[in-house]
C-alpha atoms as a PDB file:
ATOM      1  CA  UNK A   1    -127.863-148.905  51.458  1.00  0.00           C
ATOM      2  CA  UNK A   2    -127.160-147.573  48.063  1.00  0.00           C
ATOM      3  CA  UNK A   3    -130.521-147.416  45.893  1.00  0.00           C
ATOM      4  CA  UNK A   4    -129.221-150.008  42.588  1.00  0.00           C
ATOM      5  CA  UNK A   5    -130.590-147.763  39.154  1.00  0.00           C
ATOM      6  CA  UNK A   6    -132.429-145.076  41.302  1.00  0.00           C
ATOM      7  CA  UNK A   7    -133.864-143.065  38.186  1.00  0.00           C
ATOM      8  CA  UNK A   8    -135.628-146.840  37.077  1.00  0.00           C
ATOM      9  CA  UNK A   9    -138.737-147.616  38.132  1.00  0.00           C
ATOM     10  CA  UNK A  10    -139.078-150.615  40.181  1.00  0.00           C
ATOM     11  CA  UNK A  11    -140.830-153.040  37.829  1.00  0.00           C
ATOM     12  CA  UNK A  12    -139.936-156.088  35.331  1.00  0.00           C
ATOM     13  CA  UNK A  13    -137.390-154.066  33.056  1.00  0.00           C
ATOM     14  CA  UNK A  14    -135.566-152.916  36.105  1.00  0.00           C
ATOM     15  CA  UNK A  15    -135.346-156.287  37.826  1.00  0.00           C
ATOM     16  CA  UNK A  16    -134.339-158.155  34.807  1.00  0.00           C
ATOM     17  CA  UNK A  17    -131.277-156.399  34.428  1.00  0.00           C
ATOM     18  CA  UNK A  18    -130.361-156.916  38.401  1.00  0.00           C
ATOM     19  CA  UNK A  19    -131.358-160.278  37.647  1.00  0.00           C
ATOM     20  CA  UNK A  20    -129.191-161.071  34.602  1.00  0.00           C
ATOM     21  CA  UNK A  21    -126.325-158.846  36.011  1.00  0.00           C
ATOM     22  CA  UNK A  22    -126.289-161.335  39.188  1.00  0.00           C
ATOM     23  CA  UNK A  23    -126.503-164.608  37.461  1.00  0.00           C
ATOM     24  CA  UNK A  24    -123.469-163.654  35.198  1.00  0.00           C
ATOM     25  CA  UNK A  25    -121.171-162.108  37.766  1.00  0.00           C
ATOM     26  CA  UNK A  26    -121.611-163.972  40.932  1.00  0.00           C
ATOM     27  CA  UNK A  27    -118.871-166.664  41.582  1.00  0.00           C
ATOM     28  CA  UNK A  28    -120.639-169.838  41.757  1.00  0.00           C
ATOM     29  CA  UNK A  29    -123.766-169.333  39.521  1.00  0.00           C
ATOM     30  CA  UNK A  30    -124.060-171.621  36.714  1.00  0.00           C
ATOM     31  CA  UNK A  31    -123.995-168.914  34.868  1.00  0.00           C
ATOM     32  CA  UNK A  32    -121.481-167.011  35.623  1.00  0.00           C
ATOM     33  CA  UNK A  33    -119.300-165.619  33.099  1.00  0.00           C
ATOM     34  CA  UNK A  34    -115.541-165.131  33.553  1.00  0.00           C
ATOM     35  CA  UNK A  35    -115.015-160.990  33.476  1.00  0.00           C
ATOM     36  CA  UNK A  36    -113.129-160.964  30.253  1.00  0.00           C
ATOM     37  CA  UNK A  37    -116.062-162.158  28.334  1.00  0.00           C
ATOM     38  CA  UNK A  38    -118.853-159.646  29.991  1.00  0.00           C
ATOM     39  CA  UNK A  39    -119.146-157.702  27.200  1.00  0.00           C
ATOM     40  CA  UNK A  40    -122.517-155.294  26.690  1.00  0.00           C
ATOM     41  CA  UNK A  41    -123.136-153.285  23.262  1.00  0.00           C
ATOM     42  CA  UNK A  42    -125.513-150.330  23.213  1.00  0.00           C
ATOM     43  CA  UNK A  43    -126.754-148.572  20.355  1.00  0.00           C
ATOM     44  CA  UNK A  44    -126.564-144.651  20.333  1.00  0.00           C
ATOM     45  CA  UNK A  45    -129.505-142.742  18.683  1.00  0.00           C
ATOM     46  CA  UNK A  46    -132.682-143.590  20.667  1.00  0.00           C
ATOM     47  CA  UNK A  47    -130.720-146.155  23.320  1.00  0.00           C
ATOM     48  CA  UNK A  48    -128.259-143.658  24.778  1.00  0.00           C
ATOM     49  CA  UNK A  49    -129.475-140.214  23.953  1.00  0.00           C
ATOM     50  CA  UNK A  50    -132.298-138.963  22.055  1.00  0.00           C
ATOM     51  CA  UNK A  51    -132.975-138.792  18.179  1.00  0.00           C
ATOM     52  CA  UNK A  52    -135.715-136.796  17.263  1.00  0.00           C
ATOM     53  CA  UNK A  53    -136.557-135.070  15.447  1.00  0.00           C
ATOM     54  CA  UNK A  54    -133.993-136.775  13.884  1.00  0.00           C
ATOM     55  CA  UNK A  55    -131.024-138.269  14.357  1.00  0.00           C
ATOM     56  CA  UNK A  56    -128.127-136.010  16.059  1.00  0.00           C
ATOM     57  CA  UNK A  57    -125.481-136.327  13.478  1.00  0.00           C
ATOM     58  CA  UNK A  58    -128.214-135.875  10.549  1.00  0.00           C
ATOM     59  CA  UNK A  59    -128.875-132.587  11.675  1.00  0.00           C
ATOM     60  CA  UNK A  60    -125.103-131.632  12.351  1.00  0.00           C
ATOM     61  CA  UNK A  61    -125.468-132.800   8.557  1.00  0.00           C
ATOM     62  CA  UNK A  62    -127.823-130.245   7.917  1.00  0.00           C
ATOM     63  CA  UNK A  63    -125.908-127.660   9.488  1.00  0.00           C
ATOM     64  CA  UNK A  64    -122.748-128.407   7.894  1.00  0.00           C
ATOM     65  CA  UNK A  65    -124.546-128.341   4.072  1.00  0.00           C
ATOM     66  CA  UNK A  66    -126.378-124.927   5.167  1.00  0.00           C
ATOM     67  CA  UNK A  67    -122.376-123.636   6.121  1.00  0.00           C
ATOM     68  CA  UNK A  68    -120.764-124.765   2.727  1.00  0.00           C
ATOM     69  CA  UNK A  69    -123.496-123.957   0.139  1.00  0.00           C
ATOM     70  CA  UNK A  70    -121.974-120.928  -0.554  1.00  0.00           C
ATOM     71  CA  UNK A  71    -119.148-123.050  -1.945  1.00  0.00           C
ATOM     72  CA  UNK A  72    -121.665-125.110  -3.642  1.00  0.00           C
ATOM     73  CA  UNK A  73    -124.362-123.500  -5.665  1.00  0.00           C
ATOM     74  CA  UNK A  74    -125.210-126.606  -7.713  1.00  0.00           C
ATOM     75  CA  UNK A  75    -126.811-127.747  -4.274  1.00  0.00           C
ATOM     76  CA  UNK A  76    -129.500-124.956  -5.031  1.00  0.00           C
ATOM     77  CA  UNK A  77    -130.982-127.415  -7.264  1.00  0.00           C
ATOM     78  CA  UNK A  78    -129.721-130.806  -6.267  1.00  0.00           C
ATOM     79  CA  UNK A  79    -131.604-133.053  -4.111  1.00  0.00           C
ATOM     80  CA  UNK A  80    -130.968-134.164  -1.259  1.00  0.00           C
ATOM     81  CA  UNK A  81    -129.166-131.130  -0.557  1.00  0.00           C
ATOM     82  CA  UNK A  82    -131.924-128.898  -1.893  1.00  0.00           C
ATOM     83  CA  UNK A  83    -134.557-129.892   0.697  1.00  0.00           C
ATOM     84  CA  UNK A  84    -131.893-129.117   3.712  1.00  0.00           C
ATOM     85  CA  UNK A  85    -131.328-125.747   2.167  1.00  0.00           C
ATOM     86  CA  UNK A  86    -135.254-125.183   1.922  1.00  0.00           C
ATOM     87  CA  UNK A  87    -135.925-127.321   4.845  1.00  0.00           C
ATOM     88  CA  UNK A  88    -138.111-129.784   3.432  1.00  0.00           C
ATOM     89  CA  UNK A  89    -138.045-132.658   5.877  1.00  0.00           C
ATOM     90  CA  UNK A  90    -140.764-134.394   3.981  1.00  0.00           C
ATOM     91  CA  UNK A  91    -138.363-134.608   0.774  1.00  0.00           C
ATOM     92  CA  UNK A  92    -135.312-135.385   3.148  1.00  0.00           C
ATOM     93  CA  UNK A  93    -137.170-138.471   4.800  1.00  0.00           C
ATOM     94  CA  UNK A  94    -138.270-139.718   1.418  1.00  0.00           C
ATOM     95  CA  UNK A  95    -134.710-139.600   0.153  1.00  0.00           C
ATOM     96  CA  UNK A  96    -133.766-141.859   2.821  1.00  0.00           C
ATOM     97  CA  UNK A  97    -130.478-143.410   4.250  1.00  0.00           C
ATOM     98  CA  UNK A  98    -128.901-143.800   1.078  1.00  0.00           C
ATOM     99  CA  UNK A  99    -129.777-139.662   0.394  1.00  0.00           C
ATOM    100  CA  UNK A 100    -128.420-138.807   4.030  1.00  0.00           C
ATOM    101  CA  UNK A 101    -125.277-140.745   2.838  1.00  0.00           C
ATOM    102  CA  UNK A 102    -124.985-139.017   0.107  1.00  0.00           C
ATOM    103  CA  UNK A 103    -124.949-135.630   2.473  1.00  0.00           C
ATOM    104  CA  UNK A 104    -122.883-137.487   4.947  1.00  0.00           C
ATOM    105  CA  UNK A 105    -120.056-137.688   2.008  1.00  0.00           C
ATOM    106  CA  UNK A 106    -120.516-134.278   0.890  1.00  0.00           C
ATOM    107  CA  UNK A 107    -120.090-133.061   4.133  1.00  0.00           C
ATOM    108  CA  UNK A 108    -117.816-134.873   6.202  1.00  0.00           C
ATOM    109  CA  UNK A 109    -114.596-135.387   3.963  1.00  0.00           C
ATOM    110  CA  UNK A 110    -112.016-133.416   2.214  1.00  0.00           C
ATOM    111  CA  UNK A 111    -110.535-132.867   5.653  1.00  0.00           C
ATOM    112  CA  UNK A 112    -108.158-134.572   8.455  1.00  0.00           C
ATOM    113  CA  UNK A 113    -109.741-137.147  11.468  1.00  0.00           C
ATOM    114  CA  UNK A 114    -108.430-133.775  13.314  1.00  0.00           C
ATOM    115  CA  UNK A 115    -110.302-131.146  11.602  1.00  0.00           C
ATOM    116  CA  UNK A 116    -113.200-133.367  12.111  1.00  0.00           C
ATOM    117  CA  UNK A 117    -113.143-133.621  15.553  1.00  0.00           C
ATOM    118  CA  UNK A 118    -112.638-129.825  16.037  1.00  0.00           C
ATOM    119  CA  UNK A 119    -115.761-129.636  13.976  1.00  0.00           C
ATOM    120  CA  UNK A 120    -117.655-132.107  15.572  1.00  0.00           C
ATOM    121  CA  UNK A 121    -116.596-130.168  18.840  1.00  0.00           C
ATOM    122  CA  UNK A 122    -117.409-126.742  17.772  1.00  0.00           C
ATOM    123  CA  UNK A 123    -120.908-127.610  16.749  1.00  0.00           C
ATOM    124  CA  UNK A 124    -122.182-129.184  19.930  1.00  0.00           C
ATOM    125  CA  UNK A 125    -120.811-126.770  21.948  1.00  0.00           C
ATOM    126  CA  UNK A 126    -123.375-124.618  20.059  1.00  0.00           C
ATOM    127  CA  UNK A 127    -126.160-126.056  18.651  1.00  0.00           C
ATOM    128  CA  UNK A 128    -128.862-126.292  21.011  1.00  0.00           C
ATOM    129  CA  UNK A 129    -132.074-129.359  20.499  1.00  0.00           C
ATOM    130  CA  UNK A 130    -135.113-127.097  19.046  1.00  0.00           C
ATOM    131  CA  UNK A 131    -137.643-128.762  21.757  1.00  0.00           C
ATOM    132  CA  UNK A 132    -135.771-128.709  24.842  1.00  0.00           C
ATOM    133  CA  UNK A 133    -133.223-125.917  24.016  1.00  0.00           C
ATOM    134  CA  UNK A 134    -129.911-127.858  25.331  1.00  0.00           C
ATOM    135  CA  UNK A 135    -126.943-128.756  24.231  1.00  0.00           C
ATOM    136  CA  UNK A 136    -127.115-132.134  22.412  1.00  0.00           C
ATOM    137  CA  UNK A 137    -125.313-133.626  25.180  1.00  0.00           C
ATOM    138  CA  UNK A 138    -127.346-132.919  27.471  1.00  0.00           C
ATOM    139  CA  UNK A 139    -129.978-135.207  26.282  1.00  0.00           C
ATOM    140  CA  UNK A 140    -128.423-138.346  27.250  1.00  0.00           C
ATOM    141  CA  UNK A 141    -130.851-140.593  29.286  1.00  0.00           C
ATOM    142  CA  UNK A 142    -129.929-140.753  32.858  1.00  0.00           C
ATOM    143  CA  UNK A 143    -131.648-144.374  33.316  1.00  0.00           C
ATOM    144  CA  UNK A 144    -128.503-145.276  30.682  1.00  0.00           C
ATOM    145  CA  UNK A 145    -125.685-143.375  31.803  1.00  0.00           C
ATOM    146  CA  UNK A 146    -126.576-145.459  35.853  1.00  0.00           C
ATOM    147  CA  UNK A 147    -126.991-148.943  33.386  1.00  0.00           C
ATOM    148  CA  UNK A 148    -123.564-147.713  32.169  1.00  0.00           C
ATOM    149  CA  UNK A 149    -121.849-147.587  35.657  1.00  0.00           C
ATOM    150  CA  UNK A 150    -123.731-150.579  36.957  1.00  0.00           C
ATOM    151  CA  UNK A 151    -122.554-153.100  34.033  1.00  0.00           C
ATOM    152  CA  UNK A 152    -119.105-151.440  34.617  1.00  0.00           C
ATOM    153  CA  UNK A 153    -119.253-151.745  38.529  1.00  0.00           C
ATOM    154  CA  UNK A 154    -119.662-155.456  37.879  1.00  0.00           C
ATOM    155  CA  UNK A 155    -116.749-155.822  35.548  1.00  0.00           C
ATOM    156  CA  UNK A 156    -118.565-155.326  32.013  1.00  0.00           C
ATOM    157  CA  UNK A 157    -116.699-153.272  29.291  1.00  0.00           C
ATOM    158  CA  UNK A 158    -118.886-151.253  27.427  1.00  0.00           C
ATOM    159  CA  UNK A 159    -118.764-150.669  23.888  1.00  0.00           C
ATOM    160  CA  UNK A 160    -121.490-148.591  21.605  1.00  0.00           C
ATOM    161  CA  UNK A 161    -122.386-150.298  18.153  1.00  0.00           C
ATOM    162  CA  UNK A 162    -123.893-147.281  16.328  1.00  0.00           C
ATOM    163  CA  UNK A 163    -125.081-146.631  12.780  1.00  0.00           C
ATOM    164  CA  UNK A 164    -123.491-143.392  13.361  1.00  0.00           C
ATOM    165  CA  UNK A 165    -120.581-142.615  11.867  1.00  0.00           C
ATOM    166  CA  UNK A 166    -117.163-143.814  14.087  1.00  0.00           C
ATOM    167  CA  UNK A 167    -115.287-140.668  14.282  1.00  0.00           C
ATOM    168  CA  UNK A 168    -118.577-138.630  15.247  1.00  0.00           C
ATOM    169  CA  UNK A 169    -119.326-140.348  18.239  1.00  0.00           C
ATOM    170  CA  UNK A 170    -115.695-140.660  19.482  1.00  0.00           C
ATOM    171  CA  UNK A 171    -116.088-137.054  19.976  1.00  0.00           C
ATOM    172  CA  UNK A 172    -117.789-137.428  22.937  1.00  0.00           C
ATOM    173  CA  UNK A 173    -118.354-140.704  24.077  1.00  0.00           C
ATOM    174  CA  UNK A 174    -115.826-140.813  26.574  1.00  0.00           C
ATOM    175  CA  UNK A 175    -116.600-137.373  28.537  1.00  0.00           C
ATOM    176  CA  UNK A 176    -120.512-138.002  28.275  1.00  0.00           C
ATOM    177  CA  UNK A 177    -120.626-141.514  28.786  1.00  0.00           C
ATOM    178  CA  UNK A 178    -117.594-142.772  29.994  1.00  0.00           C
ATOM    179  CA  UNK A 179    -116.670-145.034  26.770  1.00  0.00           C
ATOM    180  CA  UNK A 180    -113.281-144.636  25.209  1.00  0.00           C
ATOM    181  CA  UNK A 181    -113.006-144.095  21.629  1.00  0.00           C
ATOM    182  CA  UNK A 182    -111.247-147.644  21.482  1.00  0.00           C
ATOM    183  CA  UNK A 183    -114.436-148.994  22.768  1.00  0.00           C
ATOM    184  CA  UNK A 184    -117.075-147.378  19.633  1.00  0.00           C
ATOM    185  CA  UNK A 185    -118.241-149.551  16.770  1.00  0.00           C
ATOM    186  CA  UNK A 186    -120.145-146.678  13.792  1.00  0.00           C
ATOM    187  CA  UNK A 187    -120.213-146.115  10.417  1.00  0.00           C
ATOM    188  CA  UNK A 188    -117.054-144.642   8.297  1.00  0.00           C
ATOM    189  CA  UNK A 189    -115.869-143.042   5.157  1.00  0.00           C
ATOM    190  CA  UNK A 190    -112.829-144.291   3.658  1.00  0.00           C
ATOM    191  CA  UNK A 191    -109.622-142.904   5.055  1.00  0.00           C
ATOM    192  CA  UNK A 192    -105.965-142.231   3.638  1.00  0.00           C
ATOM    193  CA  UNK A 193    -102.441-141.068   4.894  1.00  0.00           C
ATOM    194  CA  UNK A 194    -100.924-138.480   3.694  1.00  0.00           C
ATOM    195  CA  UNK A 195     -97.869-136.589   5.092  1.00  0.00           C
ATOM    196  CA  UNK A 196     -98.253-132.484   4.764  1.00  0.00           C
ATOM    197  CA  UNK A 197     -96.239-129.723   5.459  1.00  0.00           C
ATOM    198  CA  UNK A 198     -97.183-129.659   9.252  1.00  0.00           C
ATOM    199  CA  UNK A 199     -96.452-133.954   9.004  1.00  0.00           C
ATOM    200  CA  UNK A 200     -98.775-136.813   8.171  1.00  0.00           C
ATOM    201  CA  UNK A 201    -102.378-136.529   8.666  1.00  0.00           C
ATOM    202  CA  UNK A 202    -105.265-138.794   7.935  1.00  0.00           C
ATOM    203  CA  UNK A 203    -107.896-137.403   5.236  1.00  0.00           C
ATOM    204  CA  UNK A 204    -111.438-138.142   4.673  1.00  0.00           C
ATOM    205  CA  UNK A 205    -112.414-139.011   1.303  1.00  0.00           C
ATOM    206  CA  UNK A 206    -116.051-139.222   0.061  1.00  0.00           C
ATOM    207  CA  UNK A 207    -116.720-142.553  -0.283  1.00  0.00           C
ATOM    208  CA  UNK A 208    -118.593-145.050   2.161  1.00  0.00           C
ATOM    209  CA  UNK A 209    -116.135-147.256   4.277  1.00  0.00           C
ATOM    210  CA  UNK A 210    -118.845-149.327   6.277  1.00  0.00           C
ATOM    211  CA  UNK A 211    -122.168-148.707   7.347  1.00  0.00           C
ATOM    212  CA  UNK A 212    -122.739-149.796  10.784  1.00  0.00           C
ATOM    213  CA  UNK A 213    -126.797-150.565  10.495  1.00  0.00           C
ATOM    214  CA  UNK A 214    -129.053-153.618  10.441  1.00  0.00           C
ATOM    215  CA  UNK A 215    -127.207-156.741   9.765  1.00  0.00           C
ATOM    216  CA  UNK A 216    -123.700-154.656   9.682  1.00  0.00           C
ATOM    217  CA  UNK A 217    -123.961-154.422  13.649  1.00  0.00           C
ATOM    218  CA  UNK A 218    -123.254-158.381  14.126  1.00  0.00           C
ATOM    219  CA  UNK A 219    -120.579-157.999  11.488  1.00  0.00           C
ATOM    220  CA  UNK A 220    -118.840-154.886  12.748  1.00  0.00           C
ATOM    221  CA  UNK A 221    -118.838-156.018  16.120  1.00  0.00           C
ATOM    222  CA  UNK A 222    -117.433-159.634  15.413  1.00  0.00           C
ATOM    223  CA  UNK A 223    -114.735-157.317  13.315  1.00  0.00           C
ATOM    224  CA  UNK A 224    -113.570-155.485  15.661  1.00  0.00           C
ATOM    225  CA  UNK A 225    -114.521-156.738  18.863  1.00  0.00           C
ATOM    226  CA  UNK A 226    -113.266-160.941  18.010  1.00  0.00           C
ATOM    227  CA  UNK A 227    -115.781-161.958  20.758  1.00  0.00           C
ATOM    228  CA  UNK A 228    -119.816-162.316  20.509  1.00  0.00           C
ATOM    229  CA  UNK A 229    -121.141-159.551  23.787  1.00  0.00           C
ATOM    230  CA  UNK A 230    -123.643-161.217  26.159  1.00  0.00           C
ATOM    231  CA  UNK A 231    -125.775-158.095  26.656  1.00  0.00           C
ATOM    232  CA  UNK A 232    -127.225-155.575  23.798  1.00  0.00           C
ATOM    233  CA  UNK A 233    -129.345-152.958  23.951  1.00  0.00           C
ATOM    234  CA  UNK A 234    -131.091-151.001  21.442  1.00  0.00           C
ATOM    235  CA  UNK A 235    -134.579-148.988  20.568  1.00  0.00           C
ATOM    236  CA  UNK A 236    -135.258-149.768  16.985  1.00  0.00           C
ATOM    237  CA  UNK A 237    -135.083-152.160  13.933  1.00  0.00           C
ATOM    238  CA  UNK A 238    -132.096-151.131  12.485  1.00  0.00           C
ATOM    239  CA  UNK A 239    -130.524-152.745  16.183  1.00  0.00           C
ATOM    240  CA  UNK A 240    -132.838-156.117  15.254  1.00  0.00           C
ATOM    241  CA  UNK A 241    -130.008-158.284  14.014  1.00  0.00           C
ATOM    242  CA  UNK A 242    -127.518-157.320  16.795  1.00  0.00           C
ATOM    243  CA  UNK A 243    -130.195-158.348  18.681  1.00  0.00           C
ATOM    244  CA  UNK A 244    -130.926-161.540  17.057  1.00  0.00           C
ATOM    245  CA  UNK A 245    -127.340-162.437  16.651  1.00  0.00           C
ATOM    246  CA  UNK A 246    -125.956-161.384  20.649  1.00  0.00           C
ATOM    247  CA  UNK A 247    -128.711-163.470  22.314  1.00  0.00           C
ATOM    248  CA  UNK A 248    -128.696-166.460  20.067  1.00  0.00           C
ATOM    249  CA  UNK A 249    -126.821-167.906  22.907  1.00  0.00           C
ATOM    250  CA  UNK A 250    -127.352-168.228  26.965  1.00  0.00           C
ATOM    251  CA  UNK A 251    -126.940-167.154  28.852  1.00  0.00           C
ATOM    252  CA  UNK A 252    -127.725-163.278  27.503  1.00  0.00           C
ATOM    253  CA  UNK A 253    -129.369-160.557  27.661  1.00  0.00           C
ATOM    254  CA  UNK A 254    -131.489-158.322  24.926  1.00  0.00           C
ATOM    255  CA  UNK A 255    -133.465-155.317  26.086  1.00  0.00           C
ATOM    256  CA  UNK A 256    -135.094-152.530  23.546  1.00  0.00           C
ATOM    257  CA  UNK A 257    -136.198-149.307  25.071  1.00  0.00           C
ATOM    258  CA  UNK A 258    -139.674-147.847  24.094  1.00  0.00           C
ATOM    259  CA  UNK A 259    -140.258-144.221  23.388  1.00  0.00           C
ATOM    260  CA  UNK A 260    -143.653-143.857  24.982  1.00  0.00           C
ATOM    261  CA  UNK A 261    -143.102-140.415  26.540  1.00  0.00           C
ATOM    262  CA  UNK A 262    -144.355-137.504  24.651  1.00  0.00           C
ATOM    263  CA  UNK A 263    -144.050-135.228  27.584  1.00  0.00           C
ATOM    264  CA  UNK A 264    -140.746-135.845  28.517  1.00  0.00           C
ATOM    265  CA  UNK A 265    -139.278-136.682  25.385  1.00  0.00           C
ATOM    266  CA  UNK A 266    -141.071-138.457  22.529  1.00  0.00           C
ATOM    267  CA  UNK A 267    -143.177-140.943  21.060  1.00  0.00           C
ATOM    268  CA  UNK A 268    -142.834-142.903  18.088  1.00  0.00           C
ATOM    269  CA  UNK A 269    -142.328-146.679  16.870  1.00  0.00           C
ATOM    270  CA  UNK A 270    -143.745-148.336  13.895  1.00  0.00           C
ATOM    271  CA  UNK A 271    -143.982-144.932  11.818  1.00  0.00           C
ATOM    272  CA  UNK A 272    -141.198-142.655  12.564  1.00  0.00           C
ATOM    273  CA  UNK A 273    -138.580-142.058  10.072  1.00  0.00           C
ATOM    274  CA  UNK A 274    -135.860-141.884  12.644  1.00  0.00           C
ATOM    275  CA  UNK A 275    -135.708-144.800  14.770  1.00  0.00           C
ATOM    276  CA  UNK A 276    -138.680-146.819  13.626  1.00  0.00           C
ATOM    277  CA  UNK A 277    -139.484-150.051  16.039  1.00  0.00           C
ATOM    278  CA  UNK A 278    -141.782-152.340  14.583  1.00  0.00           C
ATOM    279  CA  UNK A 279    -140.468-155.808  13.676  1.00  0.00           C
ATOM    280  CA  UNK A 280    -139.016-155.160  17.358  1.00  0.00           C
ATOM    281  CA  UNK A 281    -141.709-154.798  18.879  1.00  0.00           C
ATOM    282  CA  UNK A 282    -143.665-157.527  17.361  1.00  0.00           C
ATOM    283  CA  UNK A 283    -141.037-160.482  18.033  1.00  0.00           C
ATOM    284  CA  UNK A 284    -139.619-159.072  21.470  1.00  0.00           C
ATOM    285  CA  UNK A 285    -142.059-161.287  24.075  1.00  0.00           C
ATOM    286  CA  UNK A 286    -141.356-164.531  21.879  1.00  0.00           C
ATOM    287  CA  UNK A 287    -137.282-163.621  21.770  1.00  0.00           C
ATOM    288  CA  UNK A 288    -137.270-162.859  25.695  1.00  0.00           C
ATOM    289  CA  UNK A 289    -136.095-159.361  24.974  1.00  0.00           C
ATOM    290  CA  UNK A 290    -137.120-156.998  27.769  1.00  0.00           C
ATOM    291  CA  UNK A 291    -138.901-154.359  26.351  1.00  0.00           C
ATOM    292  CA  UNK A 292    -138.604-150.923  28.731  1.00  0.00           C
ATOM    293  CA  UNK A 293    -141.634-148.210  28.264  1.00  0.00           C
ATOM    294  CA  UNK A 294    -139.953-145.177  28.945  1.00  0.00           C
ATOM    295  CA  UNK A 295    -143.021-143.459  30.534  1.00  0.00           C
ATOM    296  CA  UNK A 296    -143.294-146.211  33.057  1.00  0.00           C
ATOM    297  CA  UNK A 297    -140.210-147.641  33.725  1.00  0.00           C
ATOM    298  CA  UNK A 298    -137.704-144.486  34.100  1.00  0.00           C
ATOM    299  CA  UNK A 299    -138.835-141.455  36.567  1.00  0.00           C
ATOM    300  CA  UNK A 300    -136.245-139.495  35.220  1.00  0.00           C
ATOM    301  CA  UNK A 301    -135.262-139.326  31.704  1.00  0.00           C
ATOM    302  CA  UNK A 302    -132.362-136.662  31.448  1.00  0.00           C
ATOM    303  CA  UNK A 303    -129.624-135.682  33.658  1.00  0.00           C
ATOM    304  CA  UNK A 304    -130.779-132.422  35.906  1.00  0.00           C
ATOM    305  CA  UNK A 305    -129.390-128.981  34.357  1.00  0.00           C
END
């Protein structure tokens, strides 16, 4: 008999999603859902892979100022860009979203959707996680990628709502996790066309398209999805109104995971500046949001080398 989500723990979290995943897609239960509607949304940063020390693309960000300052010398002197240069994370988390935005535009336009990629691609192919020394990519949770296949075996689509930006995670969402780029809800910078001497390209101009965070996650997903998921998972605050918004009907499904794990990975909540889980973690028992402790419910927590 084959072993349903073998690297979760057998416990609550793990039978709640067996649970739910039954009551939805067994022919006869009144509450089963017709496949075309069994939609689940997952965050990225903290629900799929990990984000500390801090979030993934943030520190491609860093990179990618560190590569064109020589281009820039103003940014000797400029915040935020002056902290990455003299790695001052204390000045960088006090500058906020709307400073890693600001380093987000700087960084990411002036170039084609296909130079961006290539970019994208390049870096993680190189840059290796200063704890664990792998590949960013490697530090997907396994617990997530077997949730992944399970919803899927059971006629789910999968899509991930991230406050990432759109064209970042489309880089590799469909090799690491098995989600097209059709299927990712993020962040973006406005776009043009523009036809060049090797034919029409797509550029990326610095200014802020959307910003897929907090109360933007119900918005972008009714936007570009046209249907309200019945499962969402997510592991902080800034996933609170997806939350809110997915299971304000029934029957569905919220779950946040926990970083409890310092050995294995981390642990943070109410204080961290990446991925902070407080209002979350207060109101989850009263919302019947299943709440999974990473050191207890998962026995593995990335894929094997």
């Amino acid at each position: 008999m084959i072993q349903l989500l073998p690297s979760w723990n057998d416990g609550v979290a793990k039978q709640a999603i067996i649970d739910f995943v039954k009551r939805v897609a067994k022919i006869g239960s009144p509450d089963f859902i017709m496949p075309a509607e069994r939609i689940a949304v997952f965050d990225n940063d903290g629900t799929l892979w990990a984000e500390q020390p801090f979030y993934f693309q943030g520190l491609f960000v860093f990179d990618r100022v560190r590569v064109l300052a020589s281009q820039h010398p103003e940014w000797k002197d400029k915040q935020p860009f002056k902290a990455v240069l003299e790695n001052d994370m204390k000045t960088l988390a006090a500058a906020g979203m709307q400073g890693l935005i600001e380093l987000v535009v700087a960084t990411h336009a002036g170039m084609t959707t296909e130079e961006f990629k290539r970019t994208v691609k390049d870096w993680l192919a190189t840059a290796r996680h200063p704890k664990f020394n792998r590949p960013y990519t490697d530090l997907v949770f396994q617990p997530m990628l077997e949730l992944l296949a399970y919803l899927r075996a059971n006629d789910f689509k999968t899509f991930i709502v991230s406050g990432g930006g759109i064209e970042f995670v489309r880089t590799f969402s469909e090799e690491v996790y098995g989600i097209p780029p059709e299927q990712i809800i993020g962040s973006s910078i406005v776009t043009r066309f523009e036809v060049r001497d090797v034919g029409p390209v797509l550029v990326r101009e610095p200014k802020v398209d959307f910003i897929d965070d907090q109360e933007g996650k119900p918005v972008g997903i009714n936007k570009f999805l046209g249907r309200r998921p019945i499962a969402v998972f997510g592991n902080s605050d800034g996933d609170f109104q997806m939350l809110e918004w997915v299971t304000a009907g029934t029957p569905r499904f919220g779950l946040i995971i926990h970083h409890d794990d310092a050995v294995r990975e981390f642990a943070y909540d109410r204080a961290s500046a990446a991925g902070k889980l407080d209002r979350g973690l207060d109101e989850a028992p009263k919302r019947g949001w299943t709440v999974v402790s990473m050191k207890k419910d998962w026995n593995r927590v990335f894929p094997s080398k």
